[in-house]
Protein backbone atom coordinates (compact mmCIF):
# COMPACT_ATOMS: atom_id res chain seq x y z
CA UNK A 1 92.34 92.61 114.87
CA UNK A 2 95.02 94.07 117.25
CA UNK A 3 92.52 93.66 120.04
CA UNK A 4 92.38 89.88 119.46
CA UNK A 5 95.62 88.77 118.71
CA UNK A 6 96.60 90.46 122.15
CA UNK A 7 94.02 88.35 123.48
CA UNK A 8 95.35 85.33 121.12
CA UNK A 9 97.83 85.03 118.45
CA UNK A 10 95.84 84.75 114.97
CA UNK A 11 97.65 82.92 112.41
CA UNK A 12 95.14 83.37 109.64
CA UNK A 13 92.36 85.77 108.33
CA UNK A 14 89.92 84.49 105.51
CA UNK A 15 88.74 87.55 103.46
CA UNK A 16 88.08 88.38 99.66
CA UNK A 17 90.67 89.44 97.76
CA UNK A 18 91.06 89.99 93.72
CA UNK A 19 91.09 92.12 91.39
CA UNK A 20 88.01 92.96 91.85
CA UNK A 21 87.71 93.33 95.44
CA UNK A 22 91.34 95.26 96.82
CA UNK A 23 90.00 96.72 99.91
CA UNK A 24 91.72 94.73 102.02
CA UNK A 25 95.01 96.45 100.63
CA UNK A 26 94.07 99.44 102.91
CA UNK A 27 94.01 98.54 106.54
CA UNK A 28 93.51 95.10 106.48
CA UNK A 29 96.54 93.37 104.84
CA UNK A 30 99.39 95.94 106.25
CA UNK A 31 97.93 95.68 109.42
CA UNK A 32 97.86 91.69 109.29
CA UNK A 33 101.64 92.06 108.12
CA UNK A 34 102.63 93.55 110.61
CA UNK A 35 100.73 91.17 113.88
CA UNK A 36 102.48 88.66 111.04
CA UNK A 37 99.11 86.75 110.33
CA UNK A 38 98.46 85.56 106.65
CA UNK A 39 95.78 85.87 104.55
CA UNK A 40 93.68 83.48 103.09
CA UNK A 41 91.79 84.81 99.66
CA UNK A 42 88.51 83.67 98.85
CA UNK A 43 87.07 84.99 95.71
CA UNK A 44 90.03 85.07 93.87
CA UNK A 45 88.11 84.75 90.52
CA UNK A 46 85.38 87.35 91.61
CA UNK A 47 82.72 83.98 91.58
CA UNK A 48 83.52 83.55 88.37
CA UNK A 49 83.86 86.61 86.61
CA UNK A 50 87.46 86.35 86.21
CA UNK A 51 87.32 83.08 84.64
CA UNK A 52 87.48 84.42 81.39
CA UNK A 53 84.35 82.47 80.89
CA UNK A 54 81.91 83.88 81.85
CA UNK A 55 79.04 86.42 79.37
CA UNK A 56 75.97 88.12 79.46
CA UNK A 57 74.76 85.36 77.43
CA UNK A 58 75.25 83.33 80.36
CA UNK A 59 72.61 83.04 83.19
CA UNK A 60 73.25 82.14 86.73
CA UNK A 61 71.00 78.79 87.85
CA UNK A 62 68.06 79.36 90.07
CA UNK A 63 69.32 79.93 93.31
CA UNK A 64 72.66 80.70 92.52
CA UNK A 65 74.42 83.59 94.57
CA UNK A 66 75.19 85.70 91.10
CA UNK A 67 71.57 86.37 90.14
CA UNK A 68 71.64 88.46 93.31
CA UNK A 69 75.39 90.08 93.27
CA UNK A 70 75.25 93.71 91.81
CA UNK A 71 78.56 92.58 89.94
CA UNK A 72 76.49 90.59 87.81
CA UNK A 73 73.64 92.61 86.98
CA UNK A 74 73.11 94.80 84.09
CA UNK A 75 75.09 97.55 83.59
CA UNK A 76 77.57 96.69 86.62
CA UNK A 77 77.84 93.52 84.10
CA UNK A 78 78.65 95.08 81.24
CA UNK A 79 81.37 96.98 82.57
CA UNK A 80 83.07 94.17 84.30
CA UNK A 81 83.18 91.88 81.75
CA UNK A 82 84.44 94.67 80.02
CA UNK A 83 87.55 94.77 82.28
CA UNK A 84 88.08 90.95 82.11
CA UNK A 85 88.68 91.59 78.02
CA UNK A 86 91.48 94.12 78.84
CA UNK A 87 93.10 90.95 81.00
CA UNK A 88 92.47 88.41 78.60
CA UNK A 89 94.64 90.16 76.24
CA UNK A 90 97.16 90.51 78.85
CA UNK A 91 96.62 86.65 79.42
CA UNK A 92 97.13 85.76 76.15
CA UNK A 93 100.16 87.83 75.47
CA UNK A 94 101.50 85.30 78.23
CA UNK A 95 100.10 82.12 76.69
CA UNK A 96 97.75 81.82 79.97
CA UNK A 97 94.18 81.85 80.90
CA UNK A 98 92.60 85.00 81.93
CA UNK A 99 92.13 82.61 85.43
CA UNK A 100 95.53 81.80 86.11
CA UNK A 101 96.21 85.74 85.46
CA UNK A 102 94.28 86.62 88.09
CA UNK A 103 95.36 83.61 90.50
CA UNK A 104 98.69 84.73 89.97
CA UNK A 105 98.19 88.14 90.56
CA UNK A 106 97.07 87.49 94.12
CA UNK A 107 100.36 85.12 94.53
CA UNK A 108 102.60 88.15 93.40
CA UNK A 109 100.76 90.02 95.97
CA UNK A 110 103.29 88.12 99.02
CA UNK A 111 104.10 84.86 100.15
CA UNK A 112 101.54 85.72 103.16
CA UNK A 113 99.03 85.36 100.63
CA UNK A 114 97.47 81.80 99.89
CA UNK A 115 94.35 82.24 97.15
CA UNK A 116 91.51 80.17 97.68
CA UNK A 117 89.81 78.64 94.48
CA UNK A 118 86.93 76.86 94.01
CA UNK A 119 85.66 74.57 91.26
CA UNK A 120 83.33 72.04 90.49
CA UNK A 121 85.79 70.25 87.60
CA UNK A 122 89.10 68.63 87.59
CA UNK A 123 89.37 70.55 84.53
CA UNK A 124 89.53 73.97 85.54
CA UNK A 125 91.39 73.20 88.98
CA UNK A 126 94.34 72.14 86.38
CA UNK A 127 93.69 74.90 84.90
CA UNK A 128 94.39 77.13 88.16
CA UNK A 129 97.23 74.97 89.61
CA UNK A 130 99.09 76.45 86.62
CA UNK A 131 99.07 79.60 88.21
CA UNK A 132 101.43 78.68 90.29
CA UNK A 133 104.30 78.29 88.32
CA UNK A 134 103.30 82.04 86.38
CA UNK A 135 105.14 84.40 86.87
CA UNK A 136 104.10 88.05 86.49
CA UNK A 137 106.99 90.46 85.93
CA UNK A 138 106.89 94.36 87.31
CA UNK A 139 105.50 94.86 83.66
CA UNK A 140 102.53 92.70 83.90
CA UNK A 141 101.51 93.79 86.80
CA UNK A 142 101.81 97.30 85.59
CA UNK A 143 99.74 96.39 82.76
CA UNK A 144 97.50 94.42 84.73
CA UNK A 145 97.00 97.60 87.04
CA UNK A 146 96.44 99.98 84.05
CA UNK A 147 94.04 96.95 82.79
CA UNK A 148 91.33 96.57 85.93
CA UNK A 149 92.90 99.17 88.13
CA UNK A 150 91.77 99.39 91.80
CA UNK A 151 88.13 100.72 93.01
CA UNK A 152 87.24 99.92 89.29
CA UNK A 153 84.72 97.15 89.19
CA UNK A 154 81.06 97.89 88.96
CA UNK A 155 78.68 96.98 92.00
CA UNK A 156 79.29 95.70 95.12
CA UNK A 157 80.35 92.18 96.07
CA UNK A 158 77.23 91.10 97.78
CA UNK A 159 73.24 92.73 97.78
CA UNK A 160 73.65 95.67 99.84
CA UNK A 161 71.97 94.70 103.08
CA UNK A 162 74.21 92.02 103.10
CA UNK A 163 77.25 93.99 102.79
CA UNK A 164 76.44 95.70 105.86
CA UNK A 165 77.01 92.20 108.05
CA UNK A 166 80.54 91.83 106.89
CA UNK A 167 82.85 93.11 109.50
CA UNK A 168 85.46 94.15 107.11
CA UNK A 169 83.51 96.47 105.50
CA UNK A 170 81.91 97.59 108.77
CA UNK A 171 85.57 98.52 109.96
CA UNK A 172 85.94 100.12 106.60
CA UNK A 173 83.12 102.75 107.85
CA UNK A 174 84.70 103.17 110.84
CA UNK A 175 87.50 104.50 110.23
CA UNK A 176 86.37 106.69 107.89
């Protein structure tokens, strides 16, 4: 990243970040801080699984993305959704949906932060523009951390071969 911005300012970066998927908070954000270039989070409900309404009842369509993610498989499953109860009681001691809970934990995460959502109803995106006017106190987010805390969700965020194209995570290895 500090190799192209020398070459070019970047004013954005377009990555995954949730509660689910906080790698970024390693290298990636700090480092974007600093060259001052925001952030842009895409999968701010983990597809879906932050929600709140989604179950193992529920199966993904043919051809939908999820009947291939590892996060929605089995076990992996069973253990996320798992961590999505200990949020929606922490949403409903607020009066909000376990959604805006999680949309509004990315927006206490800096102003350099815009979260991406994505719906297919009017609906729900009324449902996630409320998350804007949340506000999460030191004490939810503490309890929010104790809730899903980071590096806990089960299975990676895409099939493995495919995590292996994603440059973030290729810089990840890196470095290591």
């Amino acid at each position: 990243m500090r190799r192209a911005q020398a070459v070019h300012p970047i004013s954005d970066v377009q990555i995954e970040y949730s509660l689910l998927s906080r790698d970024i908070e390693a290298d990636i954000l700090p480092t974007c801080r600093e060259l001052g270039i925001g952030i842009t989070a895409y999968g701010v409900l983990a597809r879906g699984l932050l929600s709140g309404r989604w179950s193992k009842e529920i199966s993904p369509a043919p051809g939908d993305f999820r009947s291939f993610s590892p996060r929605f498989r089995g076990a992996n499953l069973d253990h996320n959704l798992a961590l999505v109860e200990a949020l929606r009681s922490i949403a409903e001691a607020k009066g909000a949906a376990v959604s805006q809970i999680a949309i509004a934990w990315v927006l206490a995460h800096g102003q350099d932060i815009v979260p991406l959502v994505g719906t297919r109803r009017r609906d729900r995106l009324s449902e996630s523009l409320k998350a804007i006017d949340l506000h999460l106190s030191a004490d939810d987010l503490a309890r929010i951390e104790r809730a899903i805390p980071k590096g806990t969700a089960a299975g990676e965020r895409y099939p493995v071969p495919l995590m292996a194209l994603l440059d973030s995570e290729q810089s990840r290895e890196q470095n290591r």
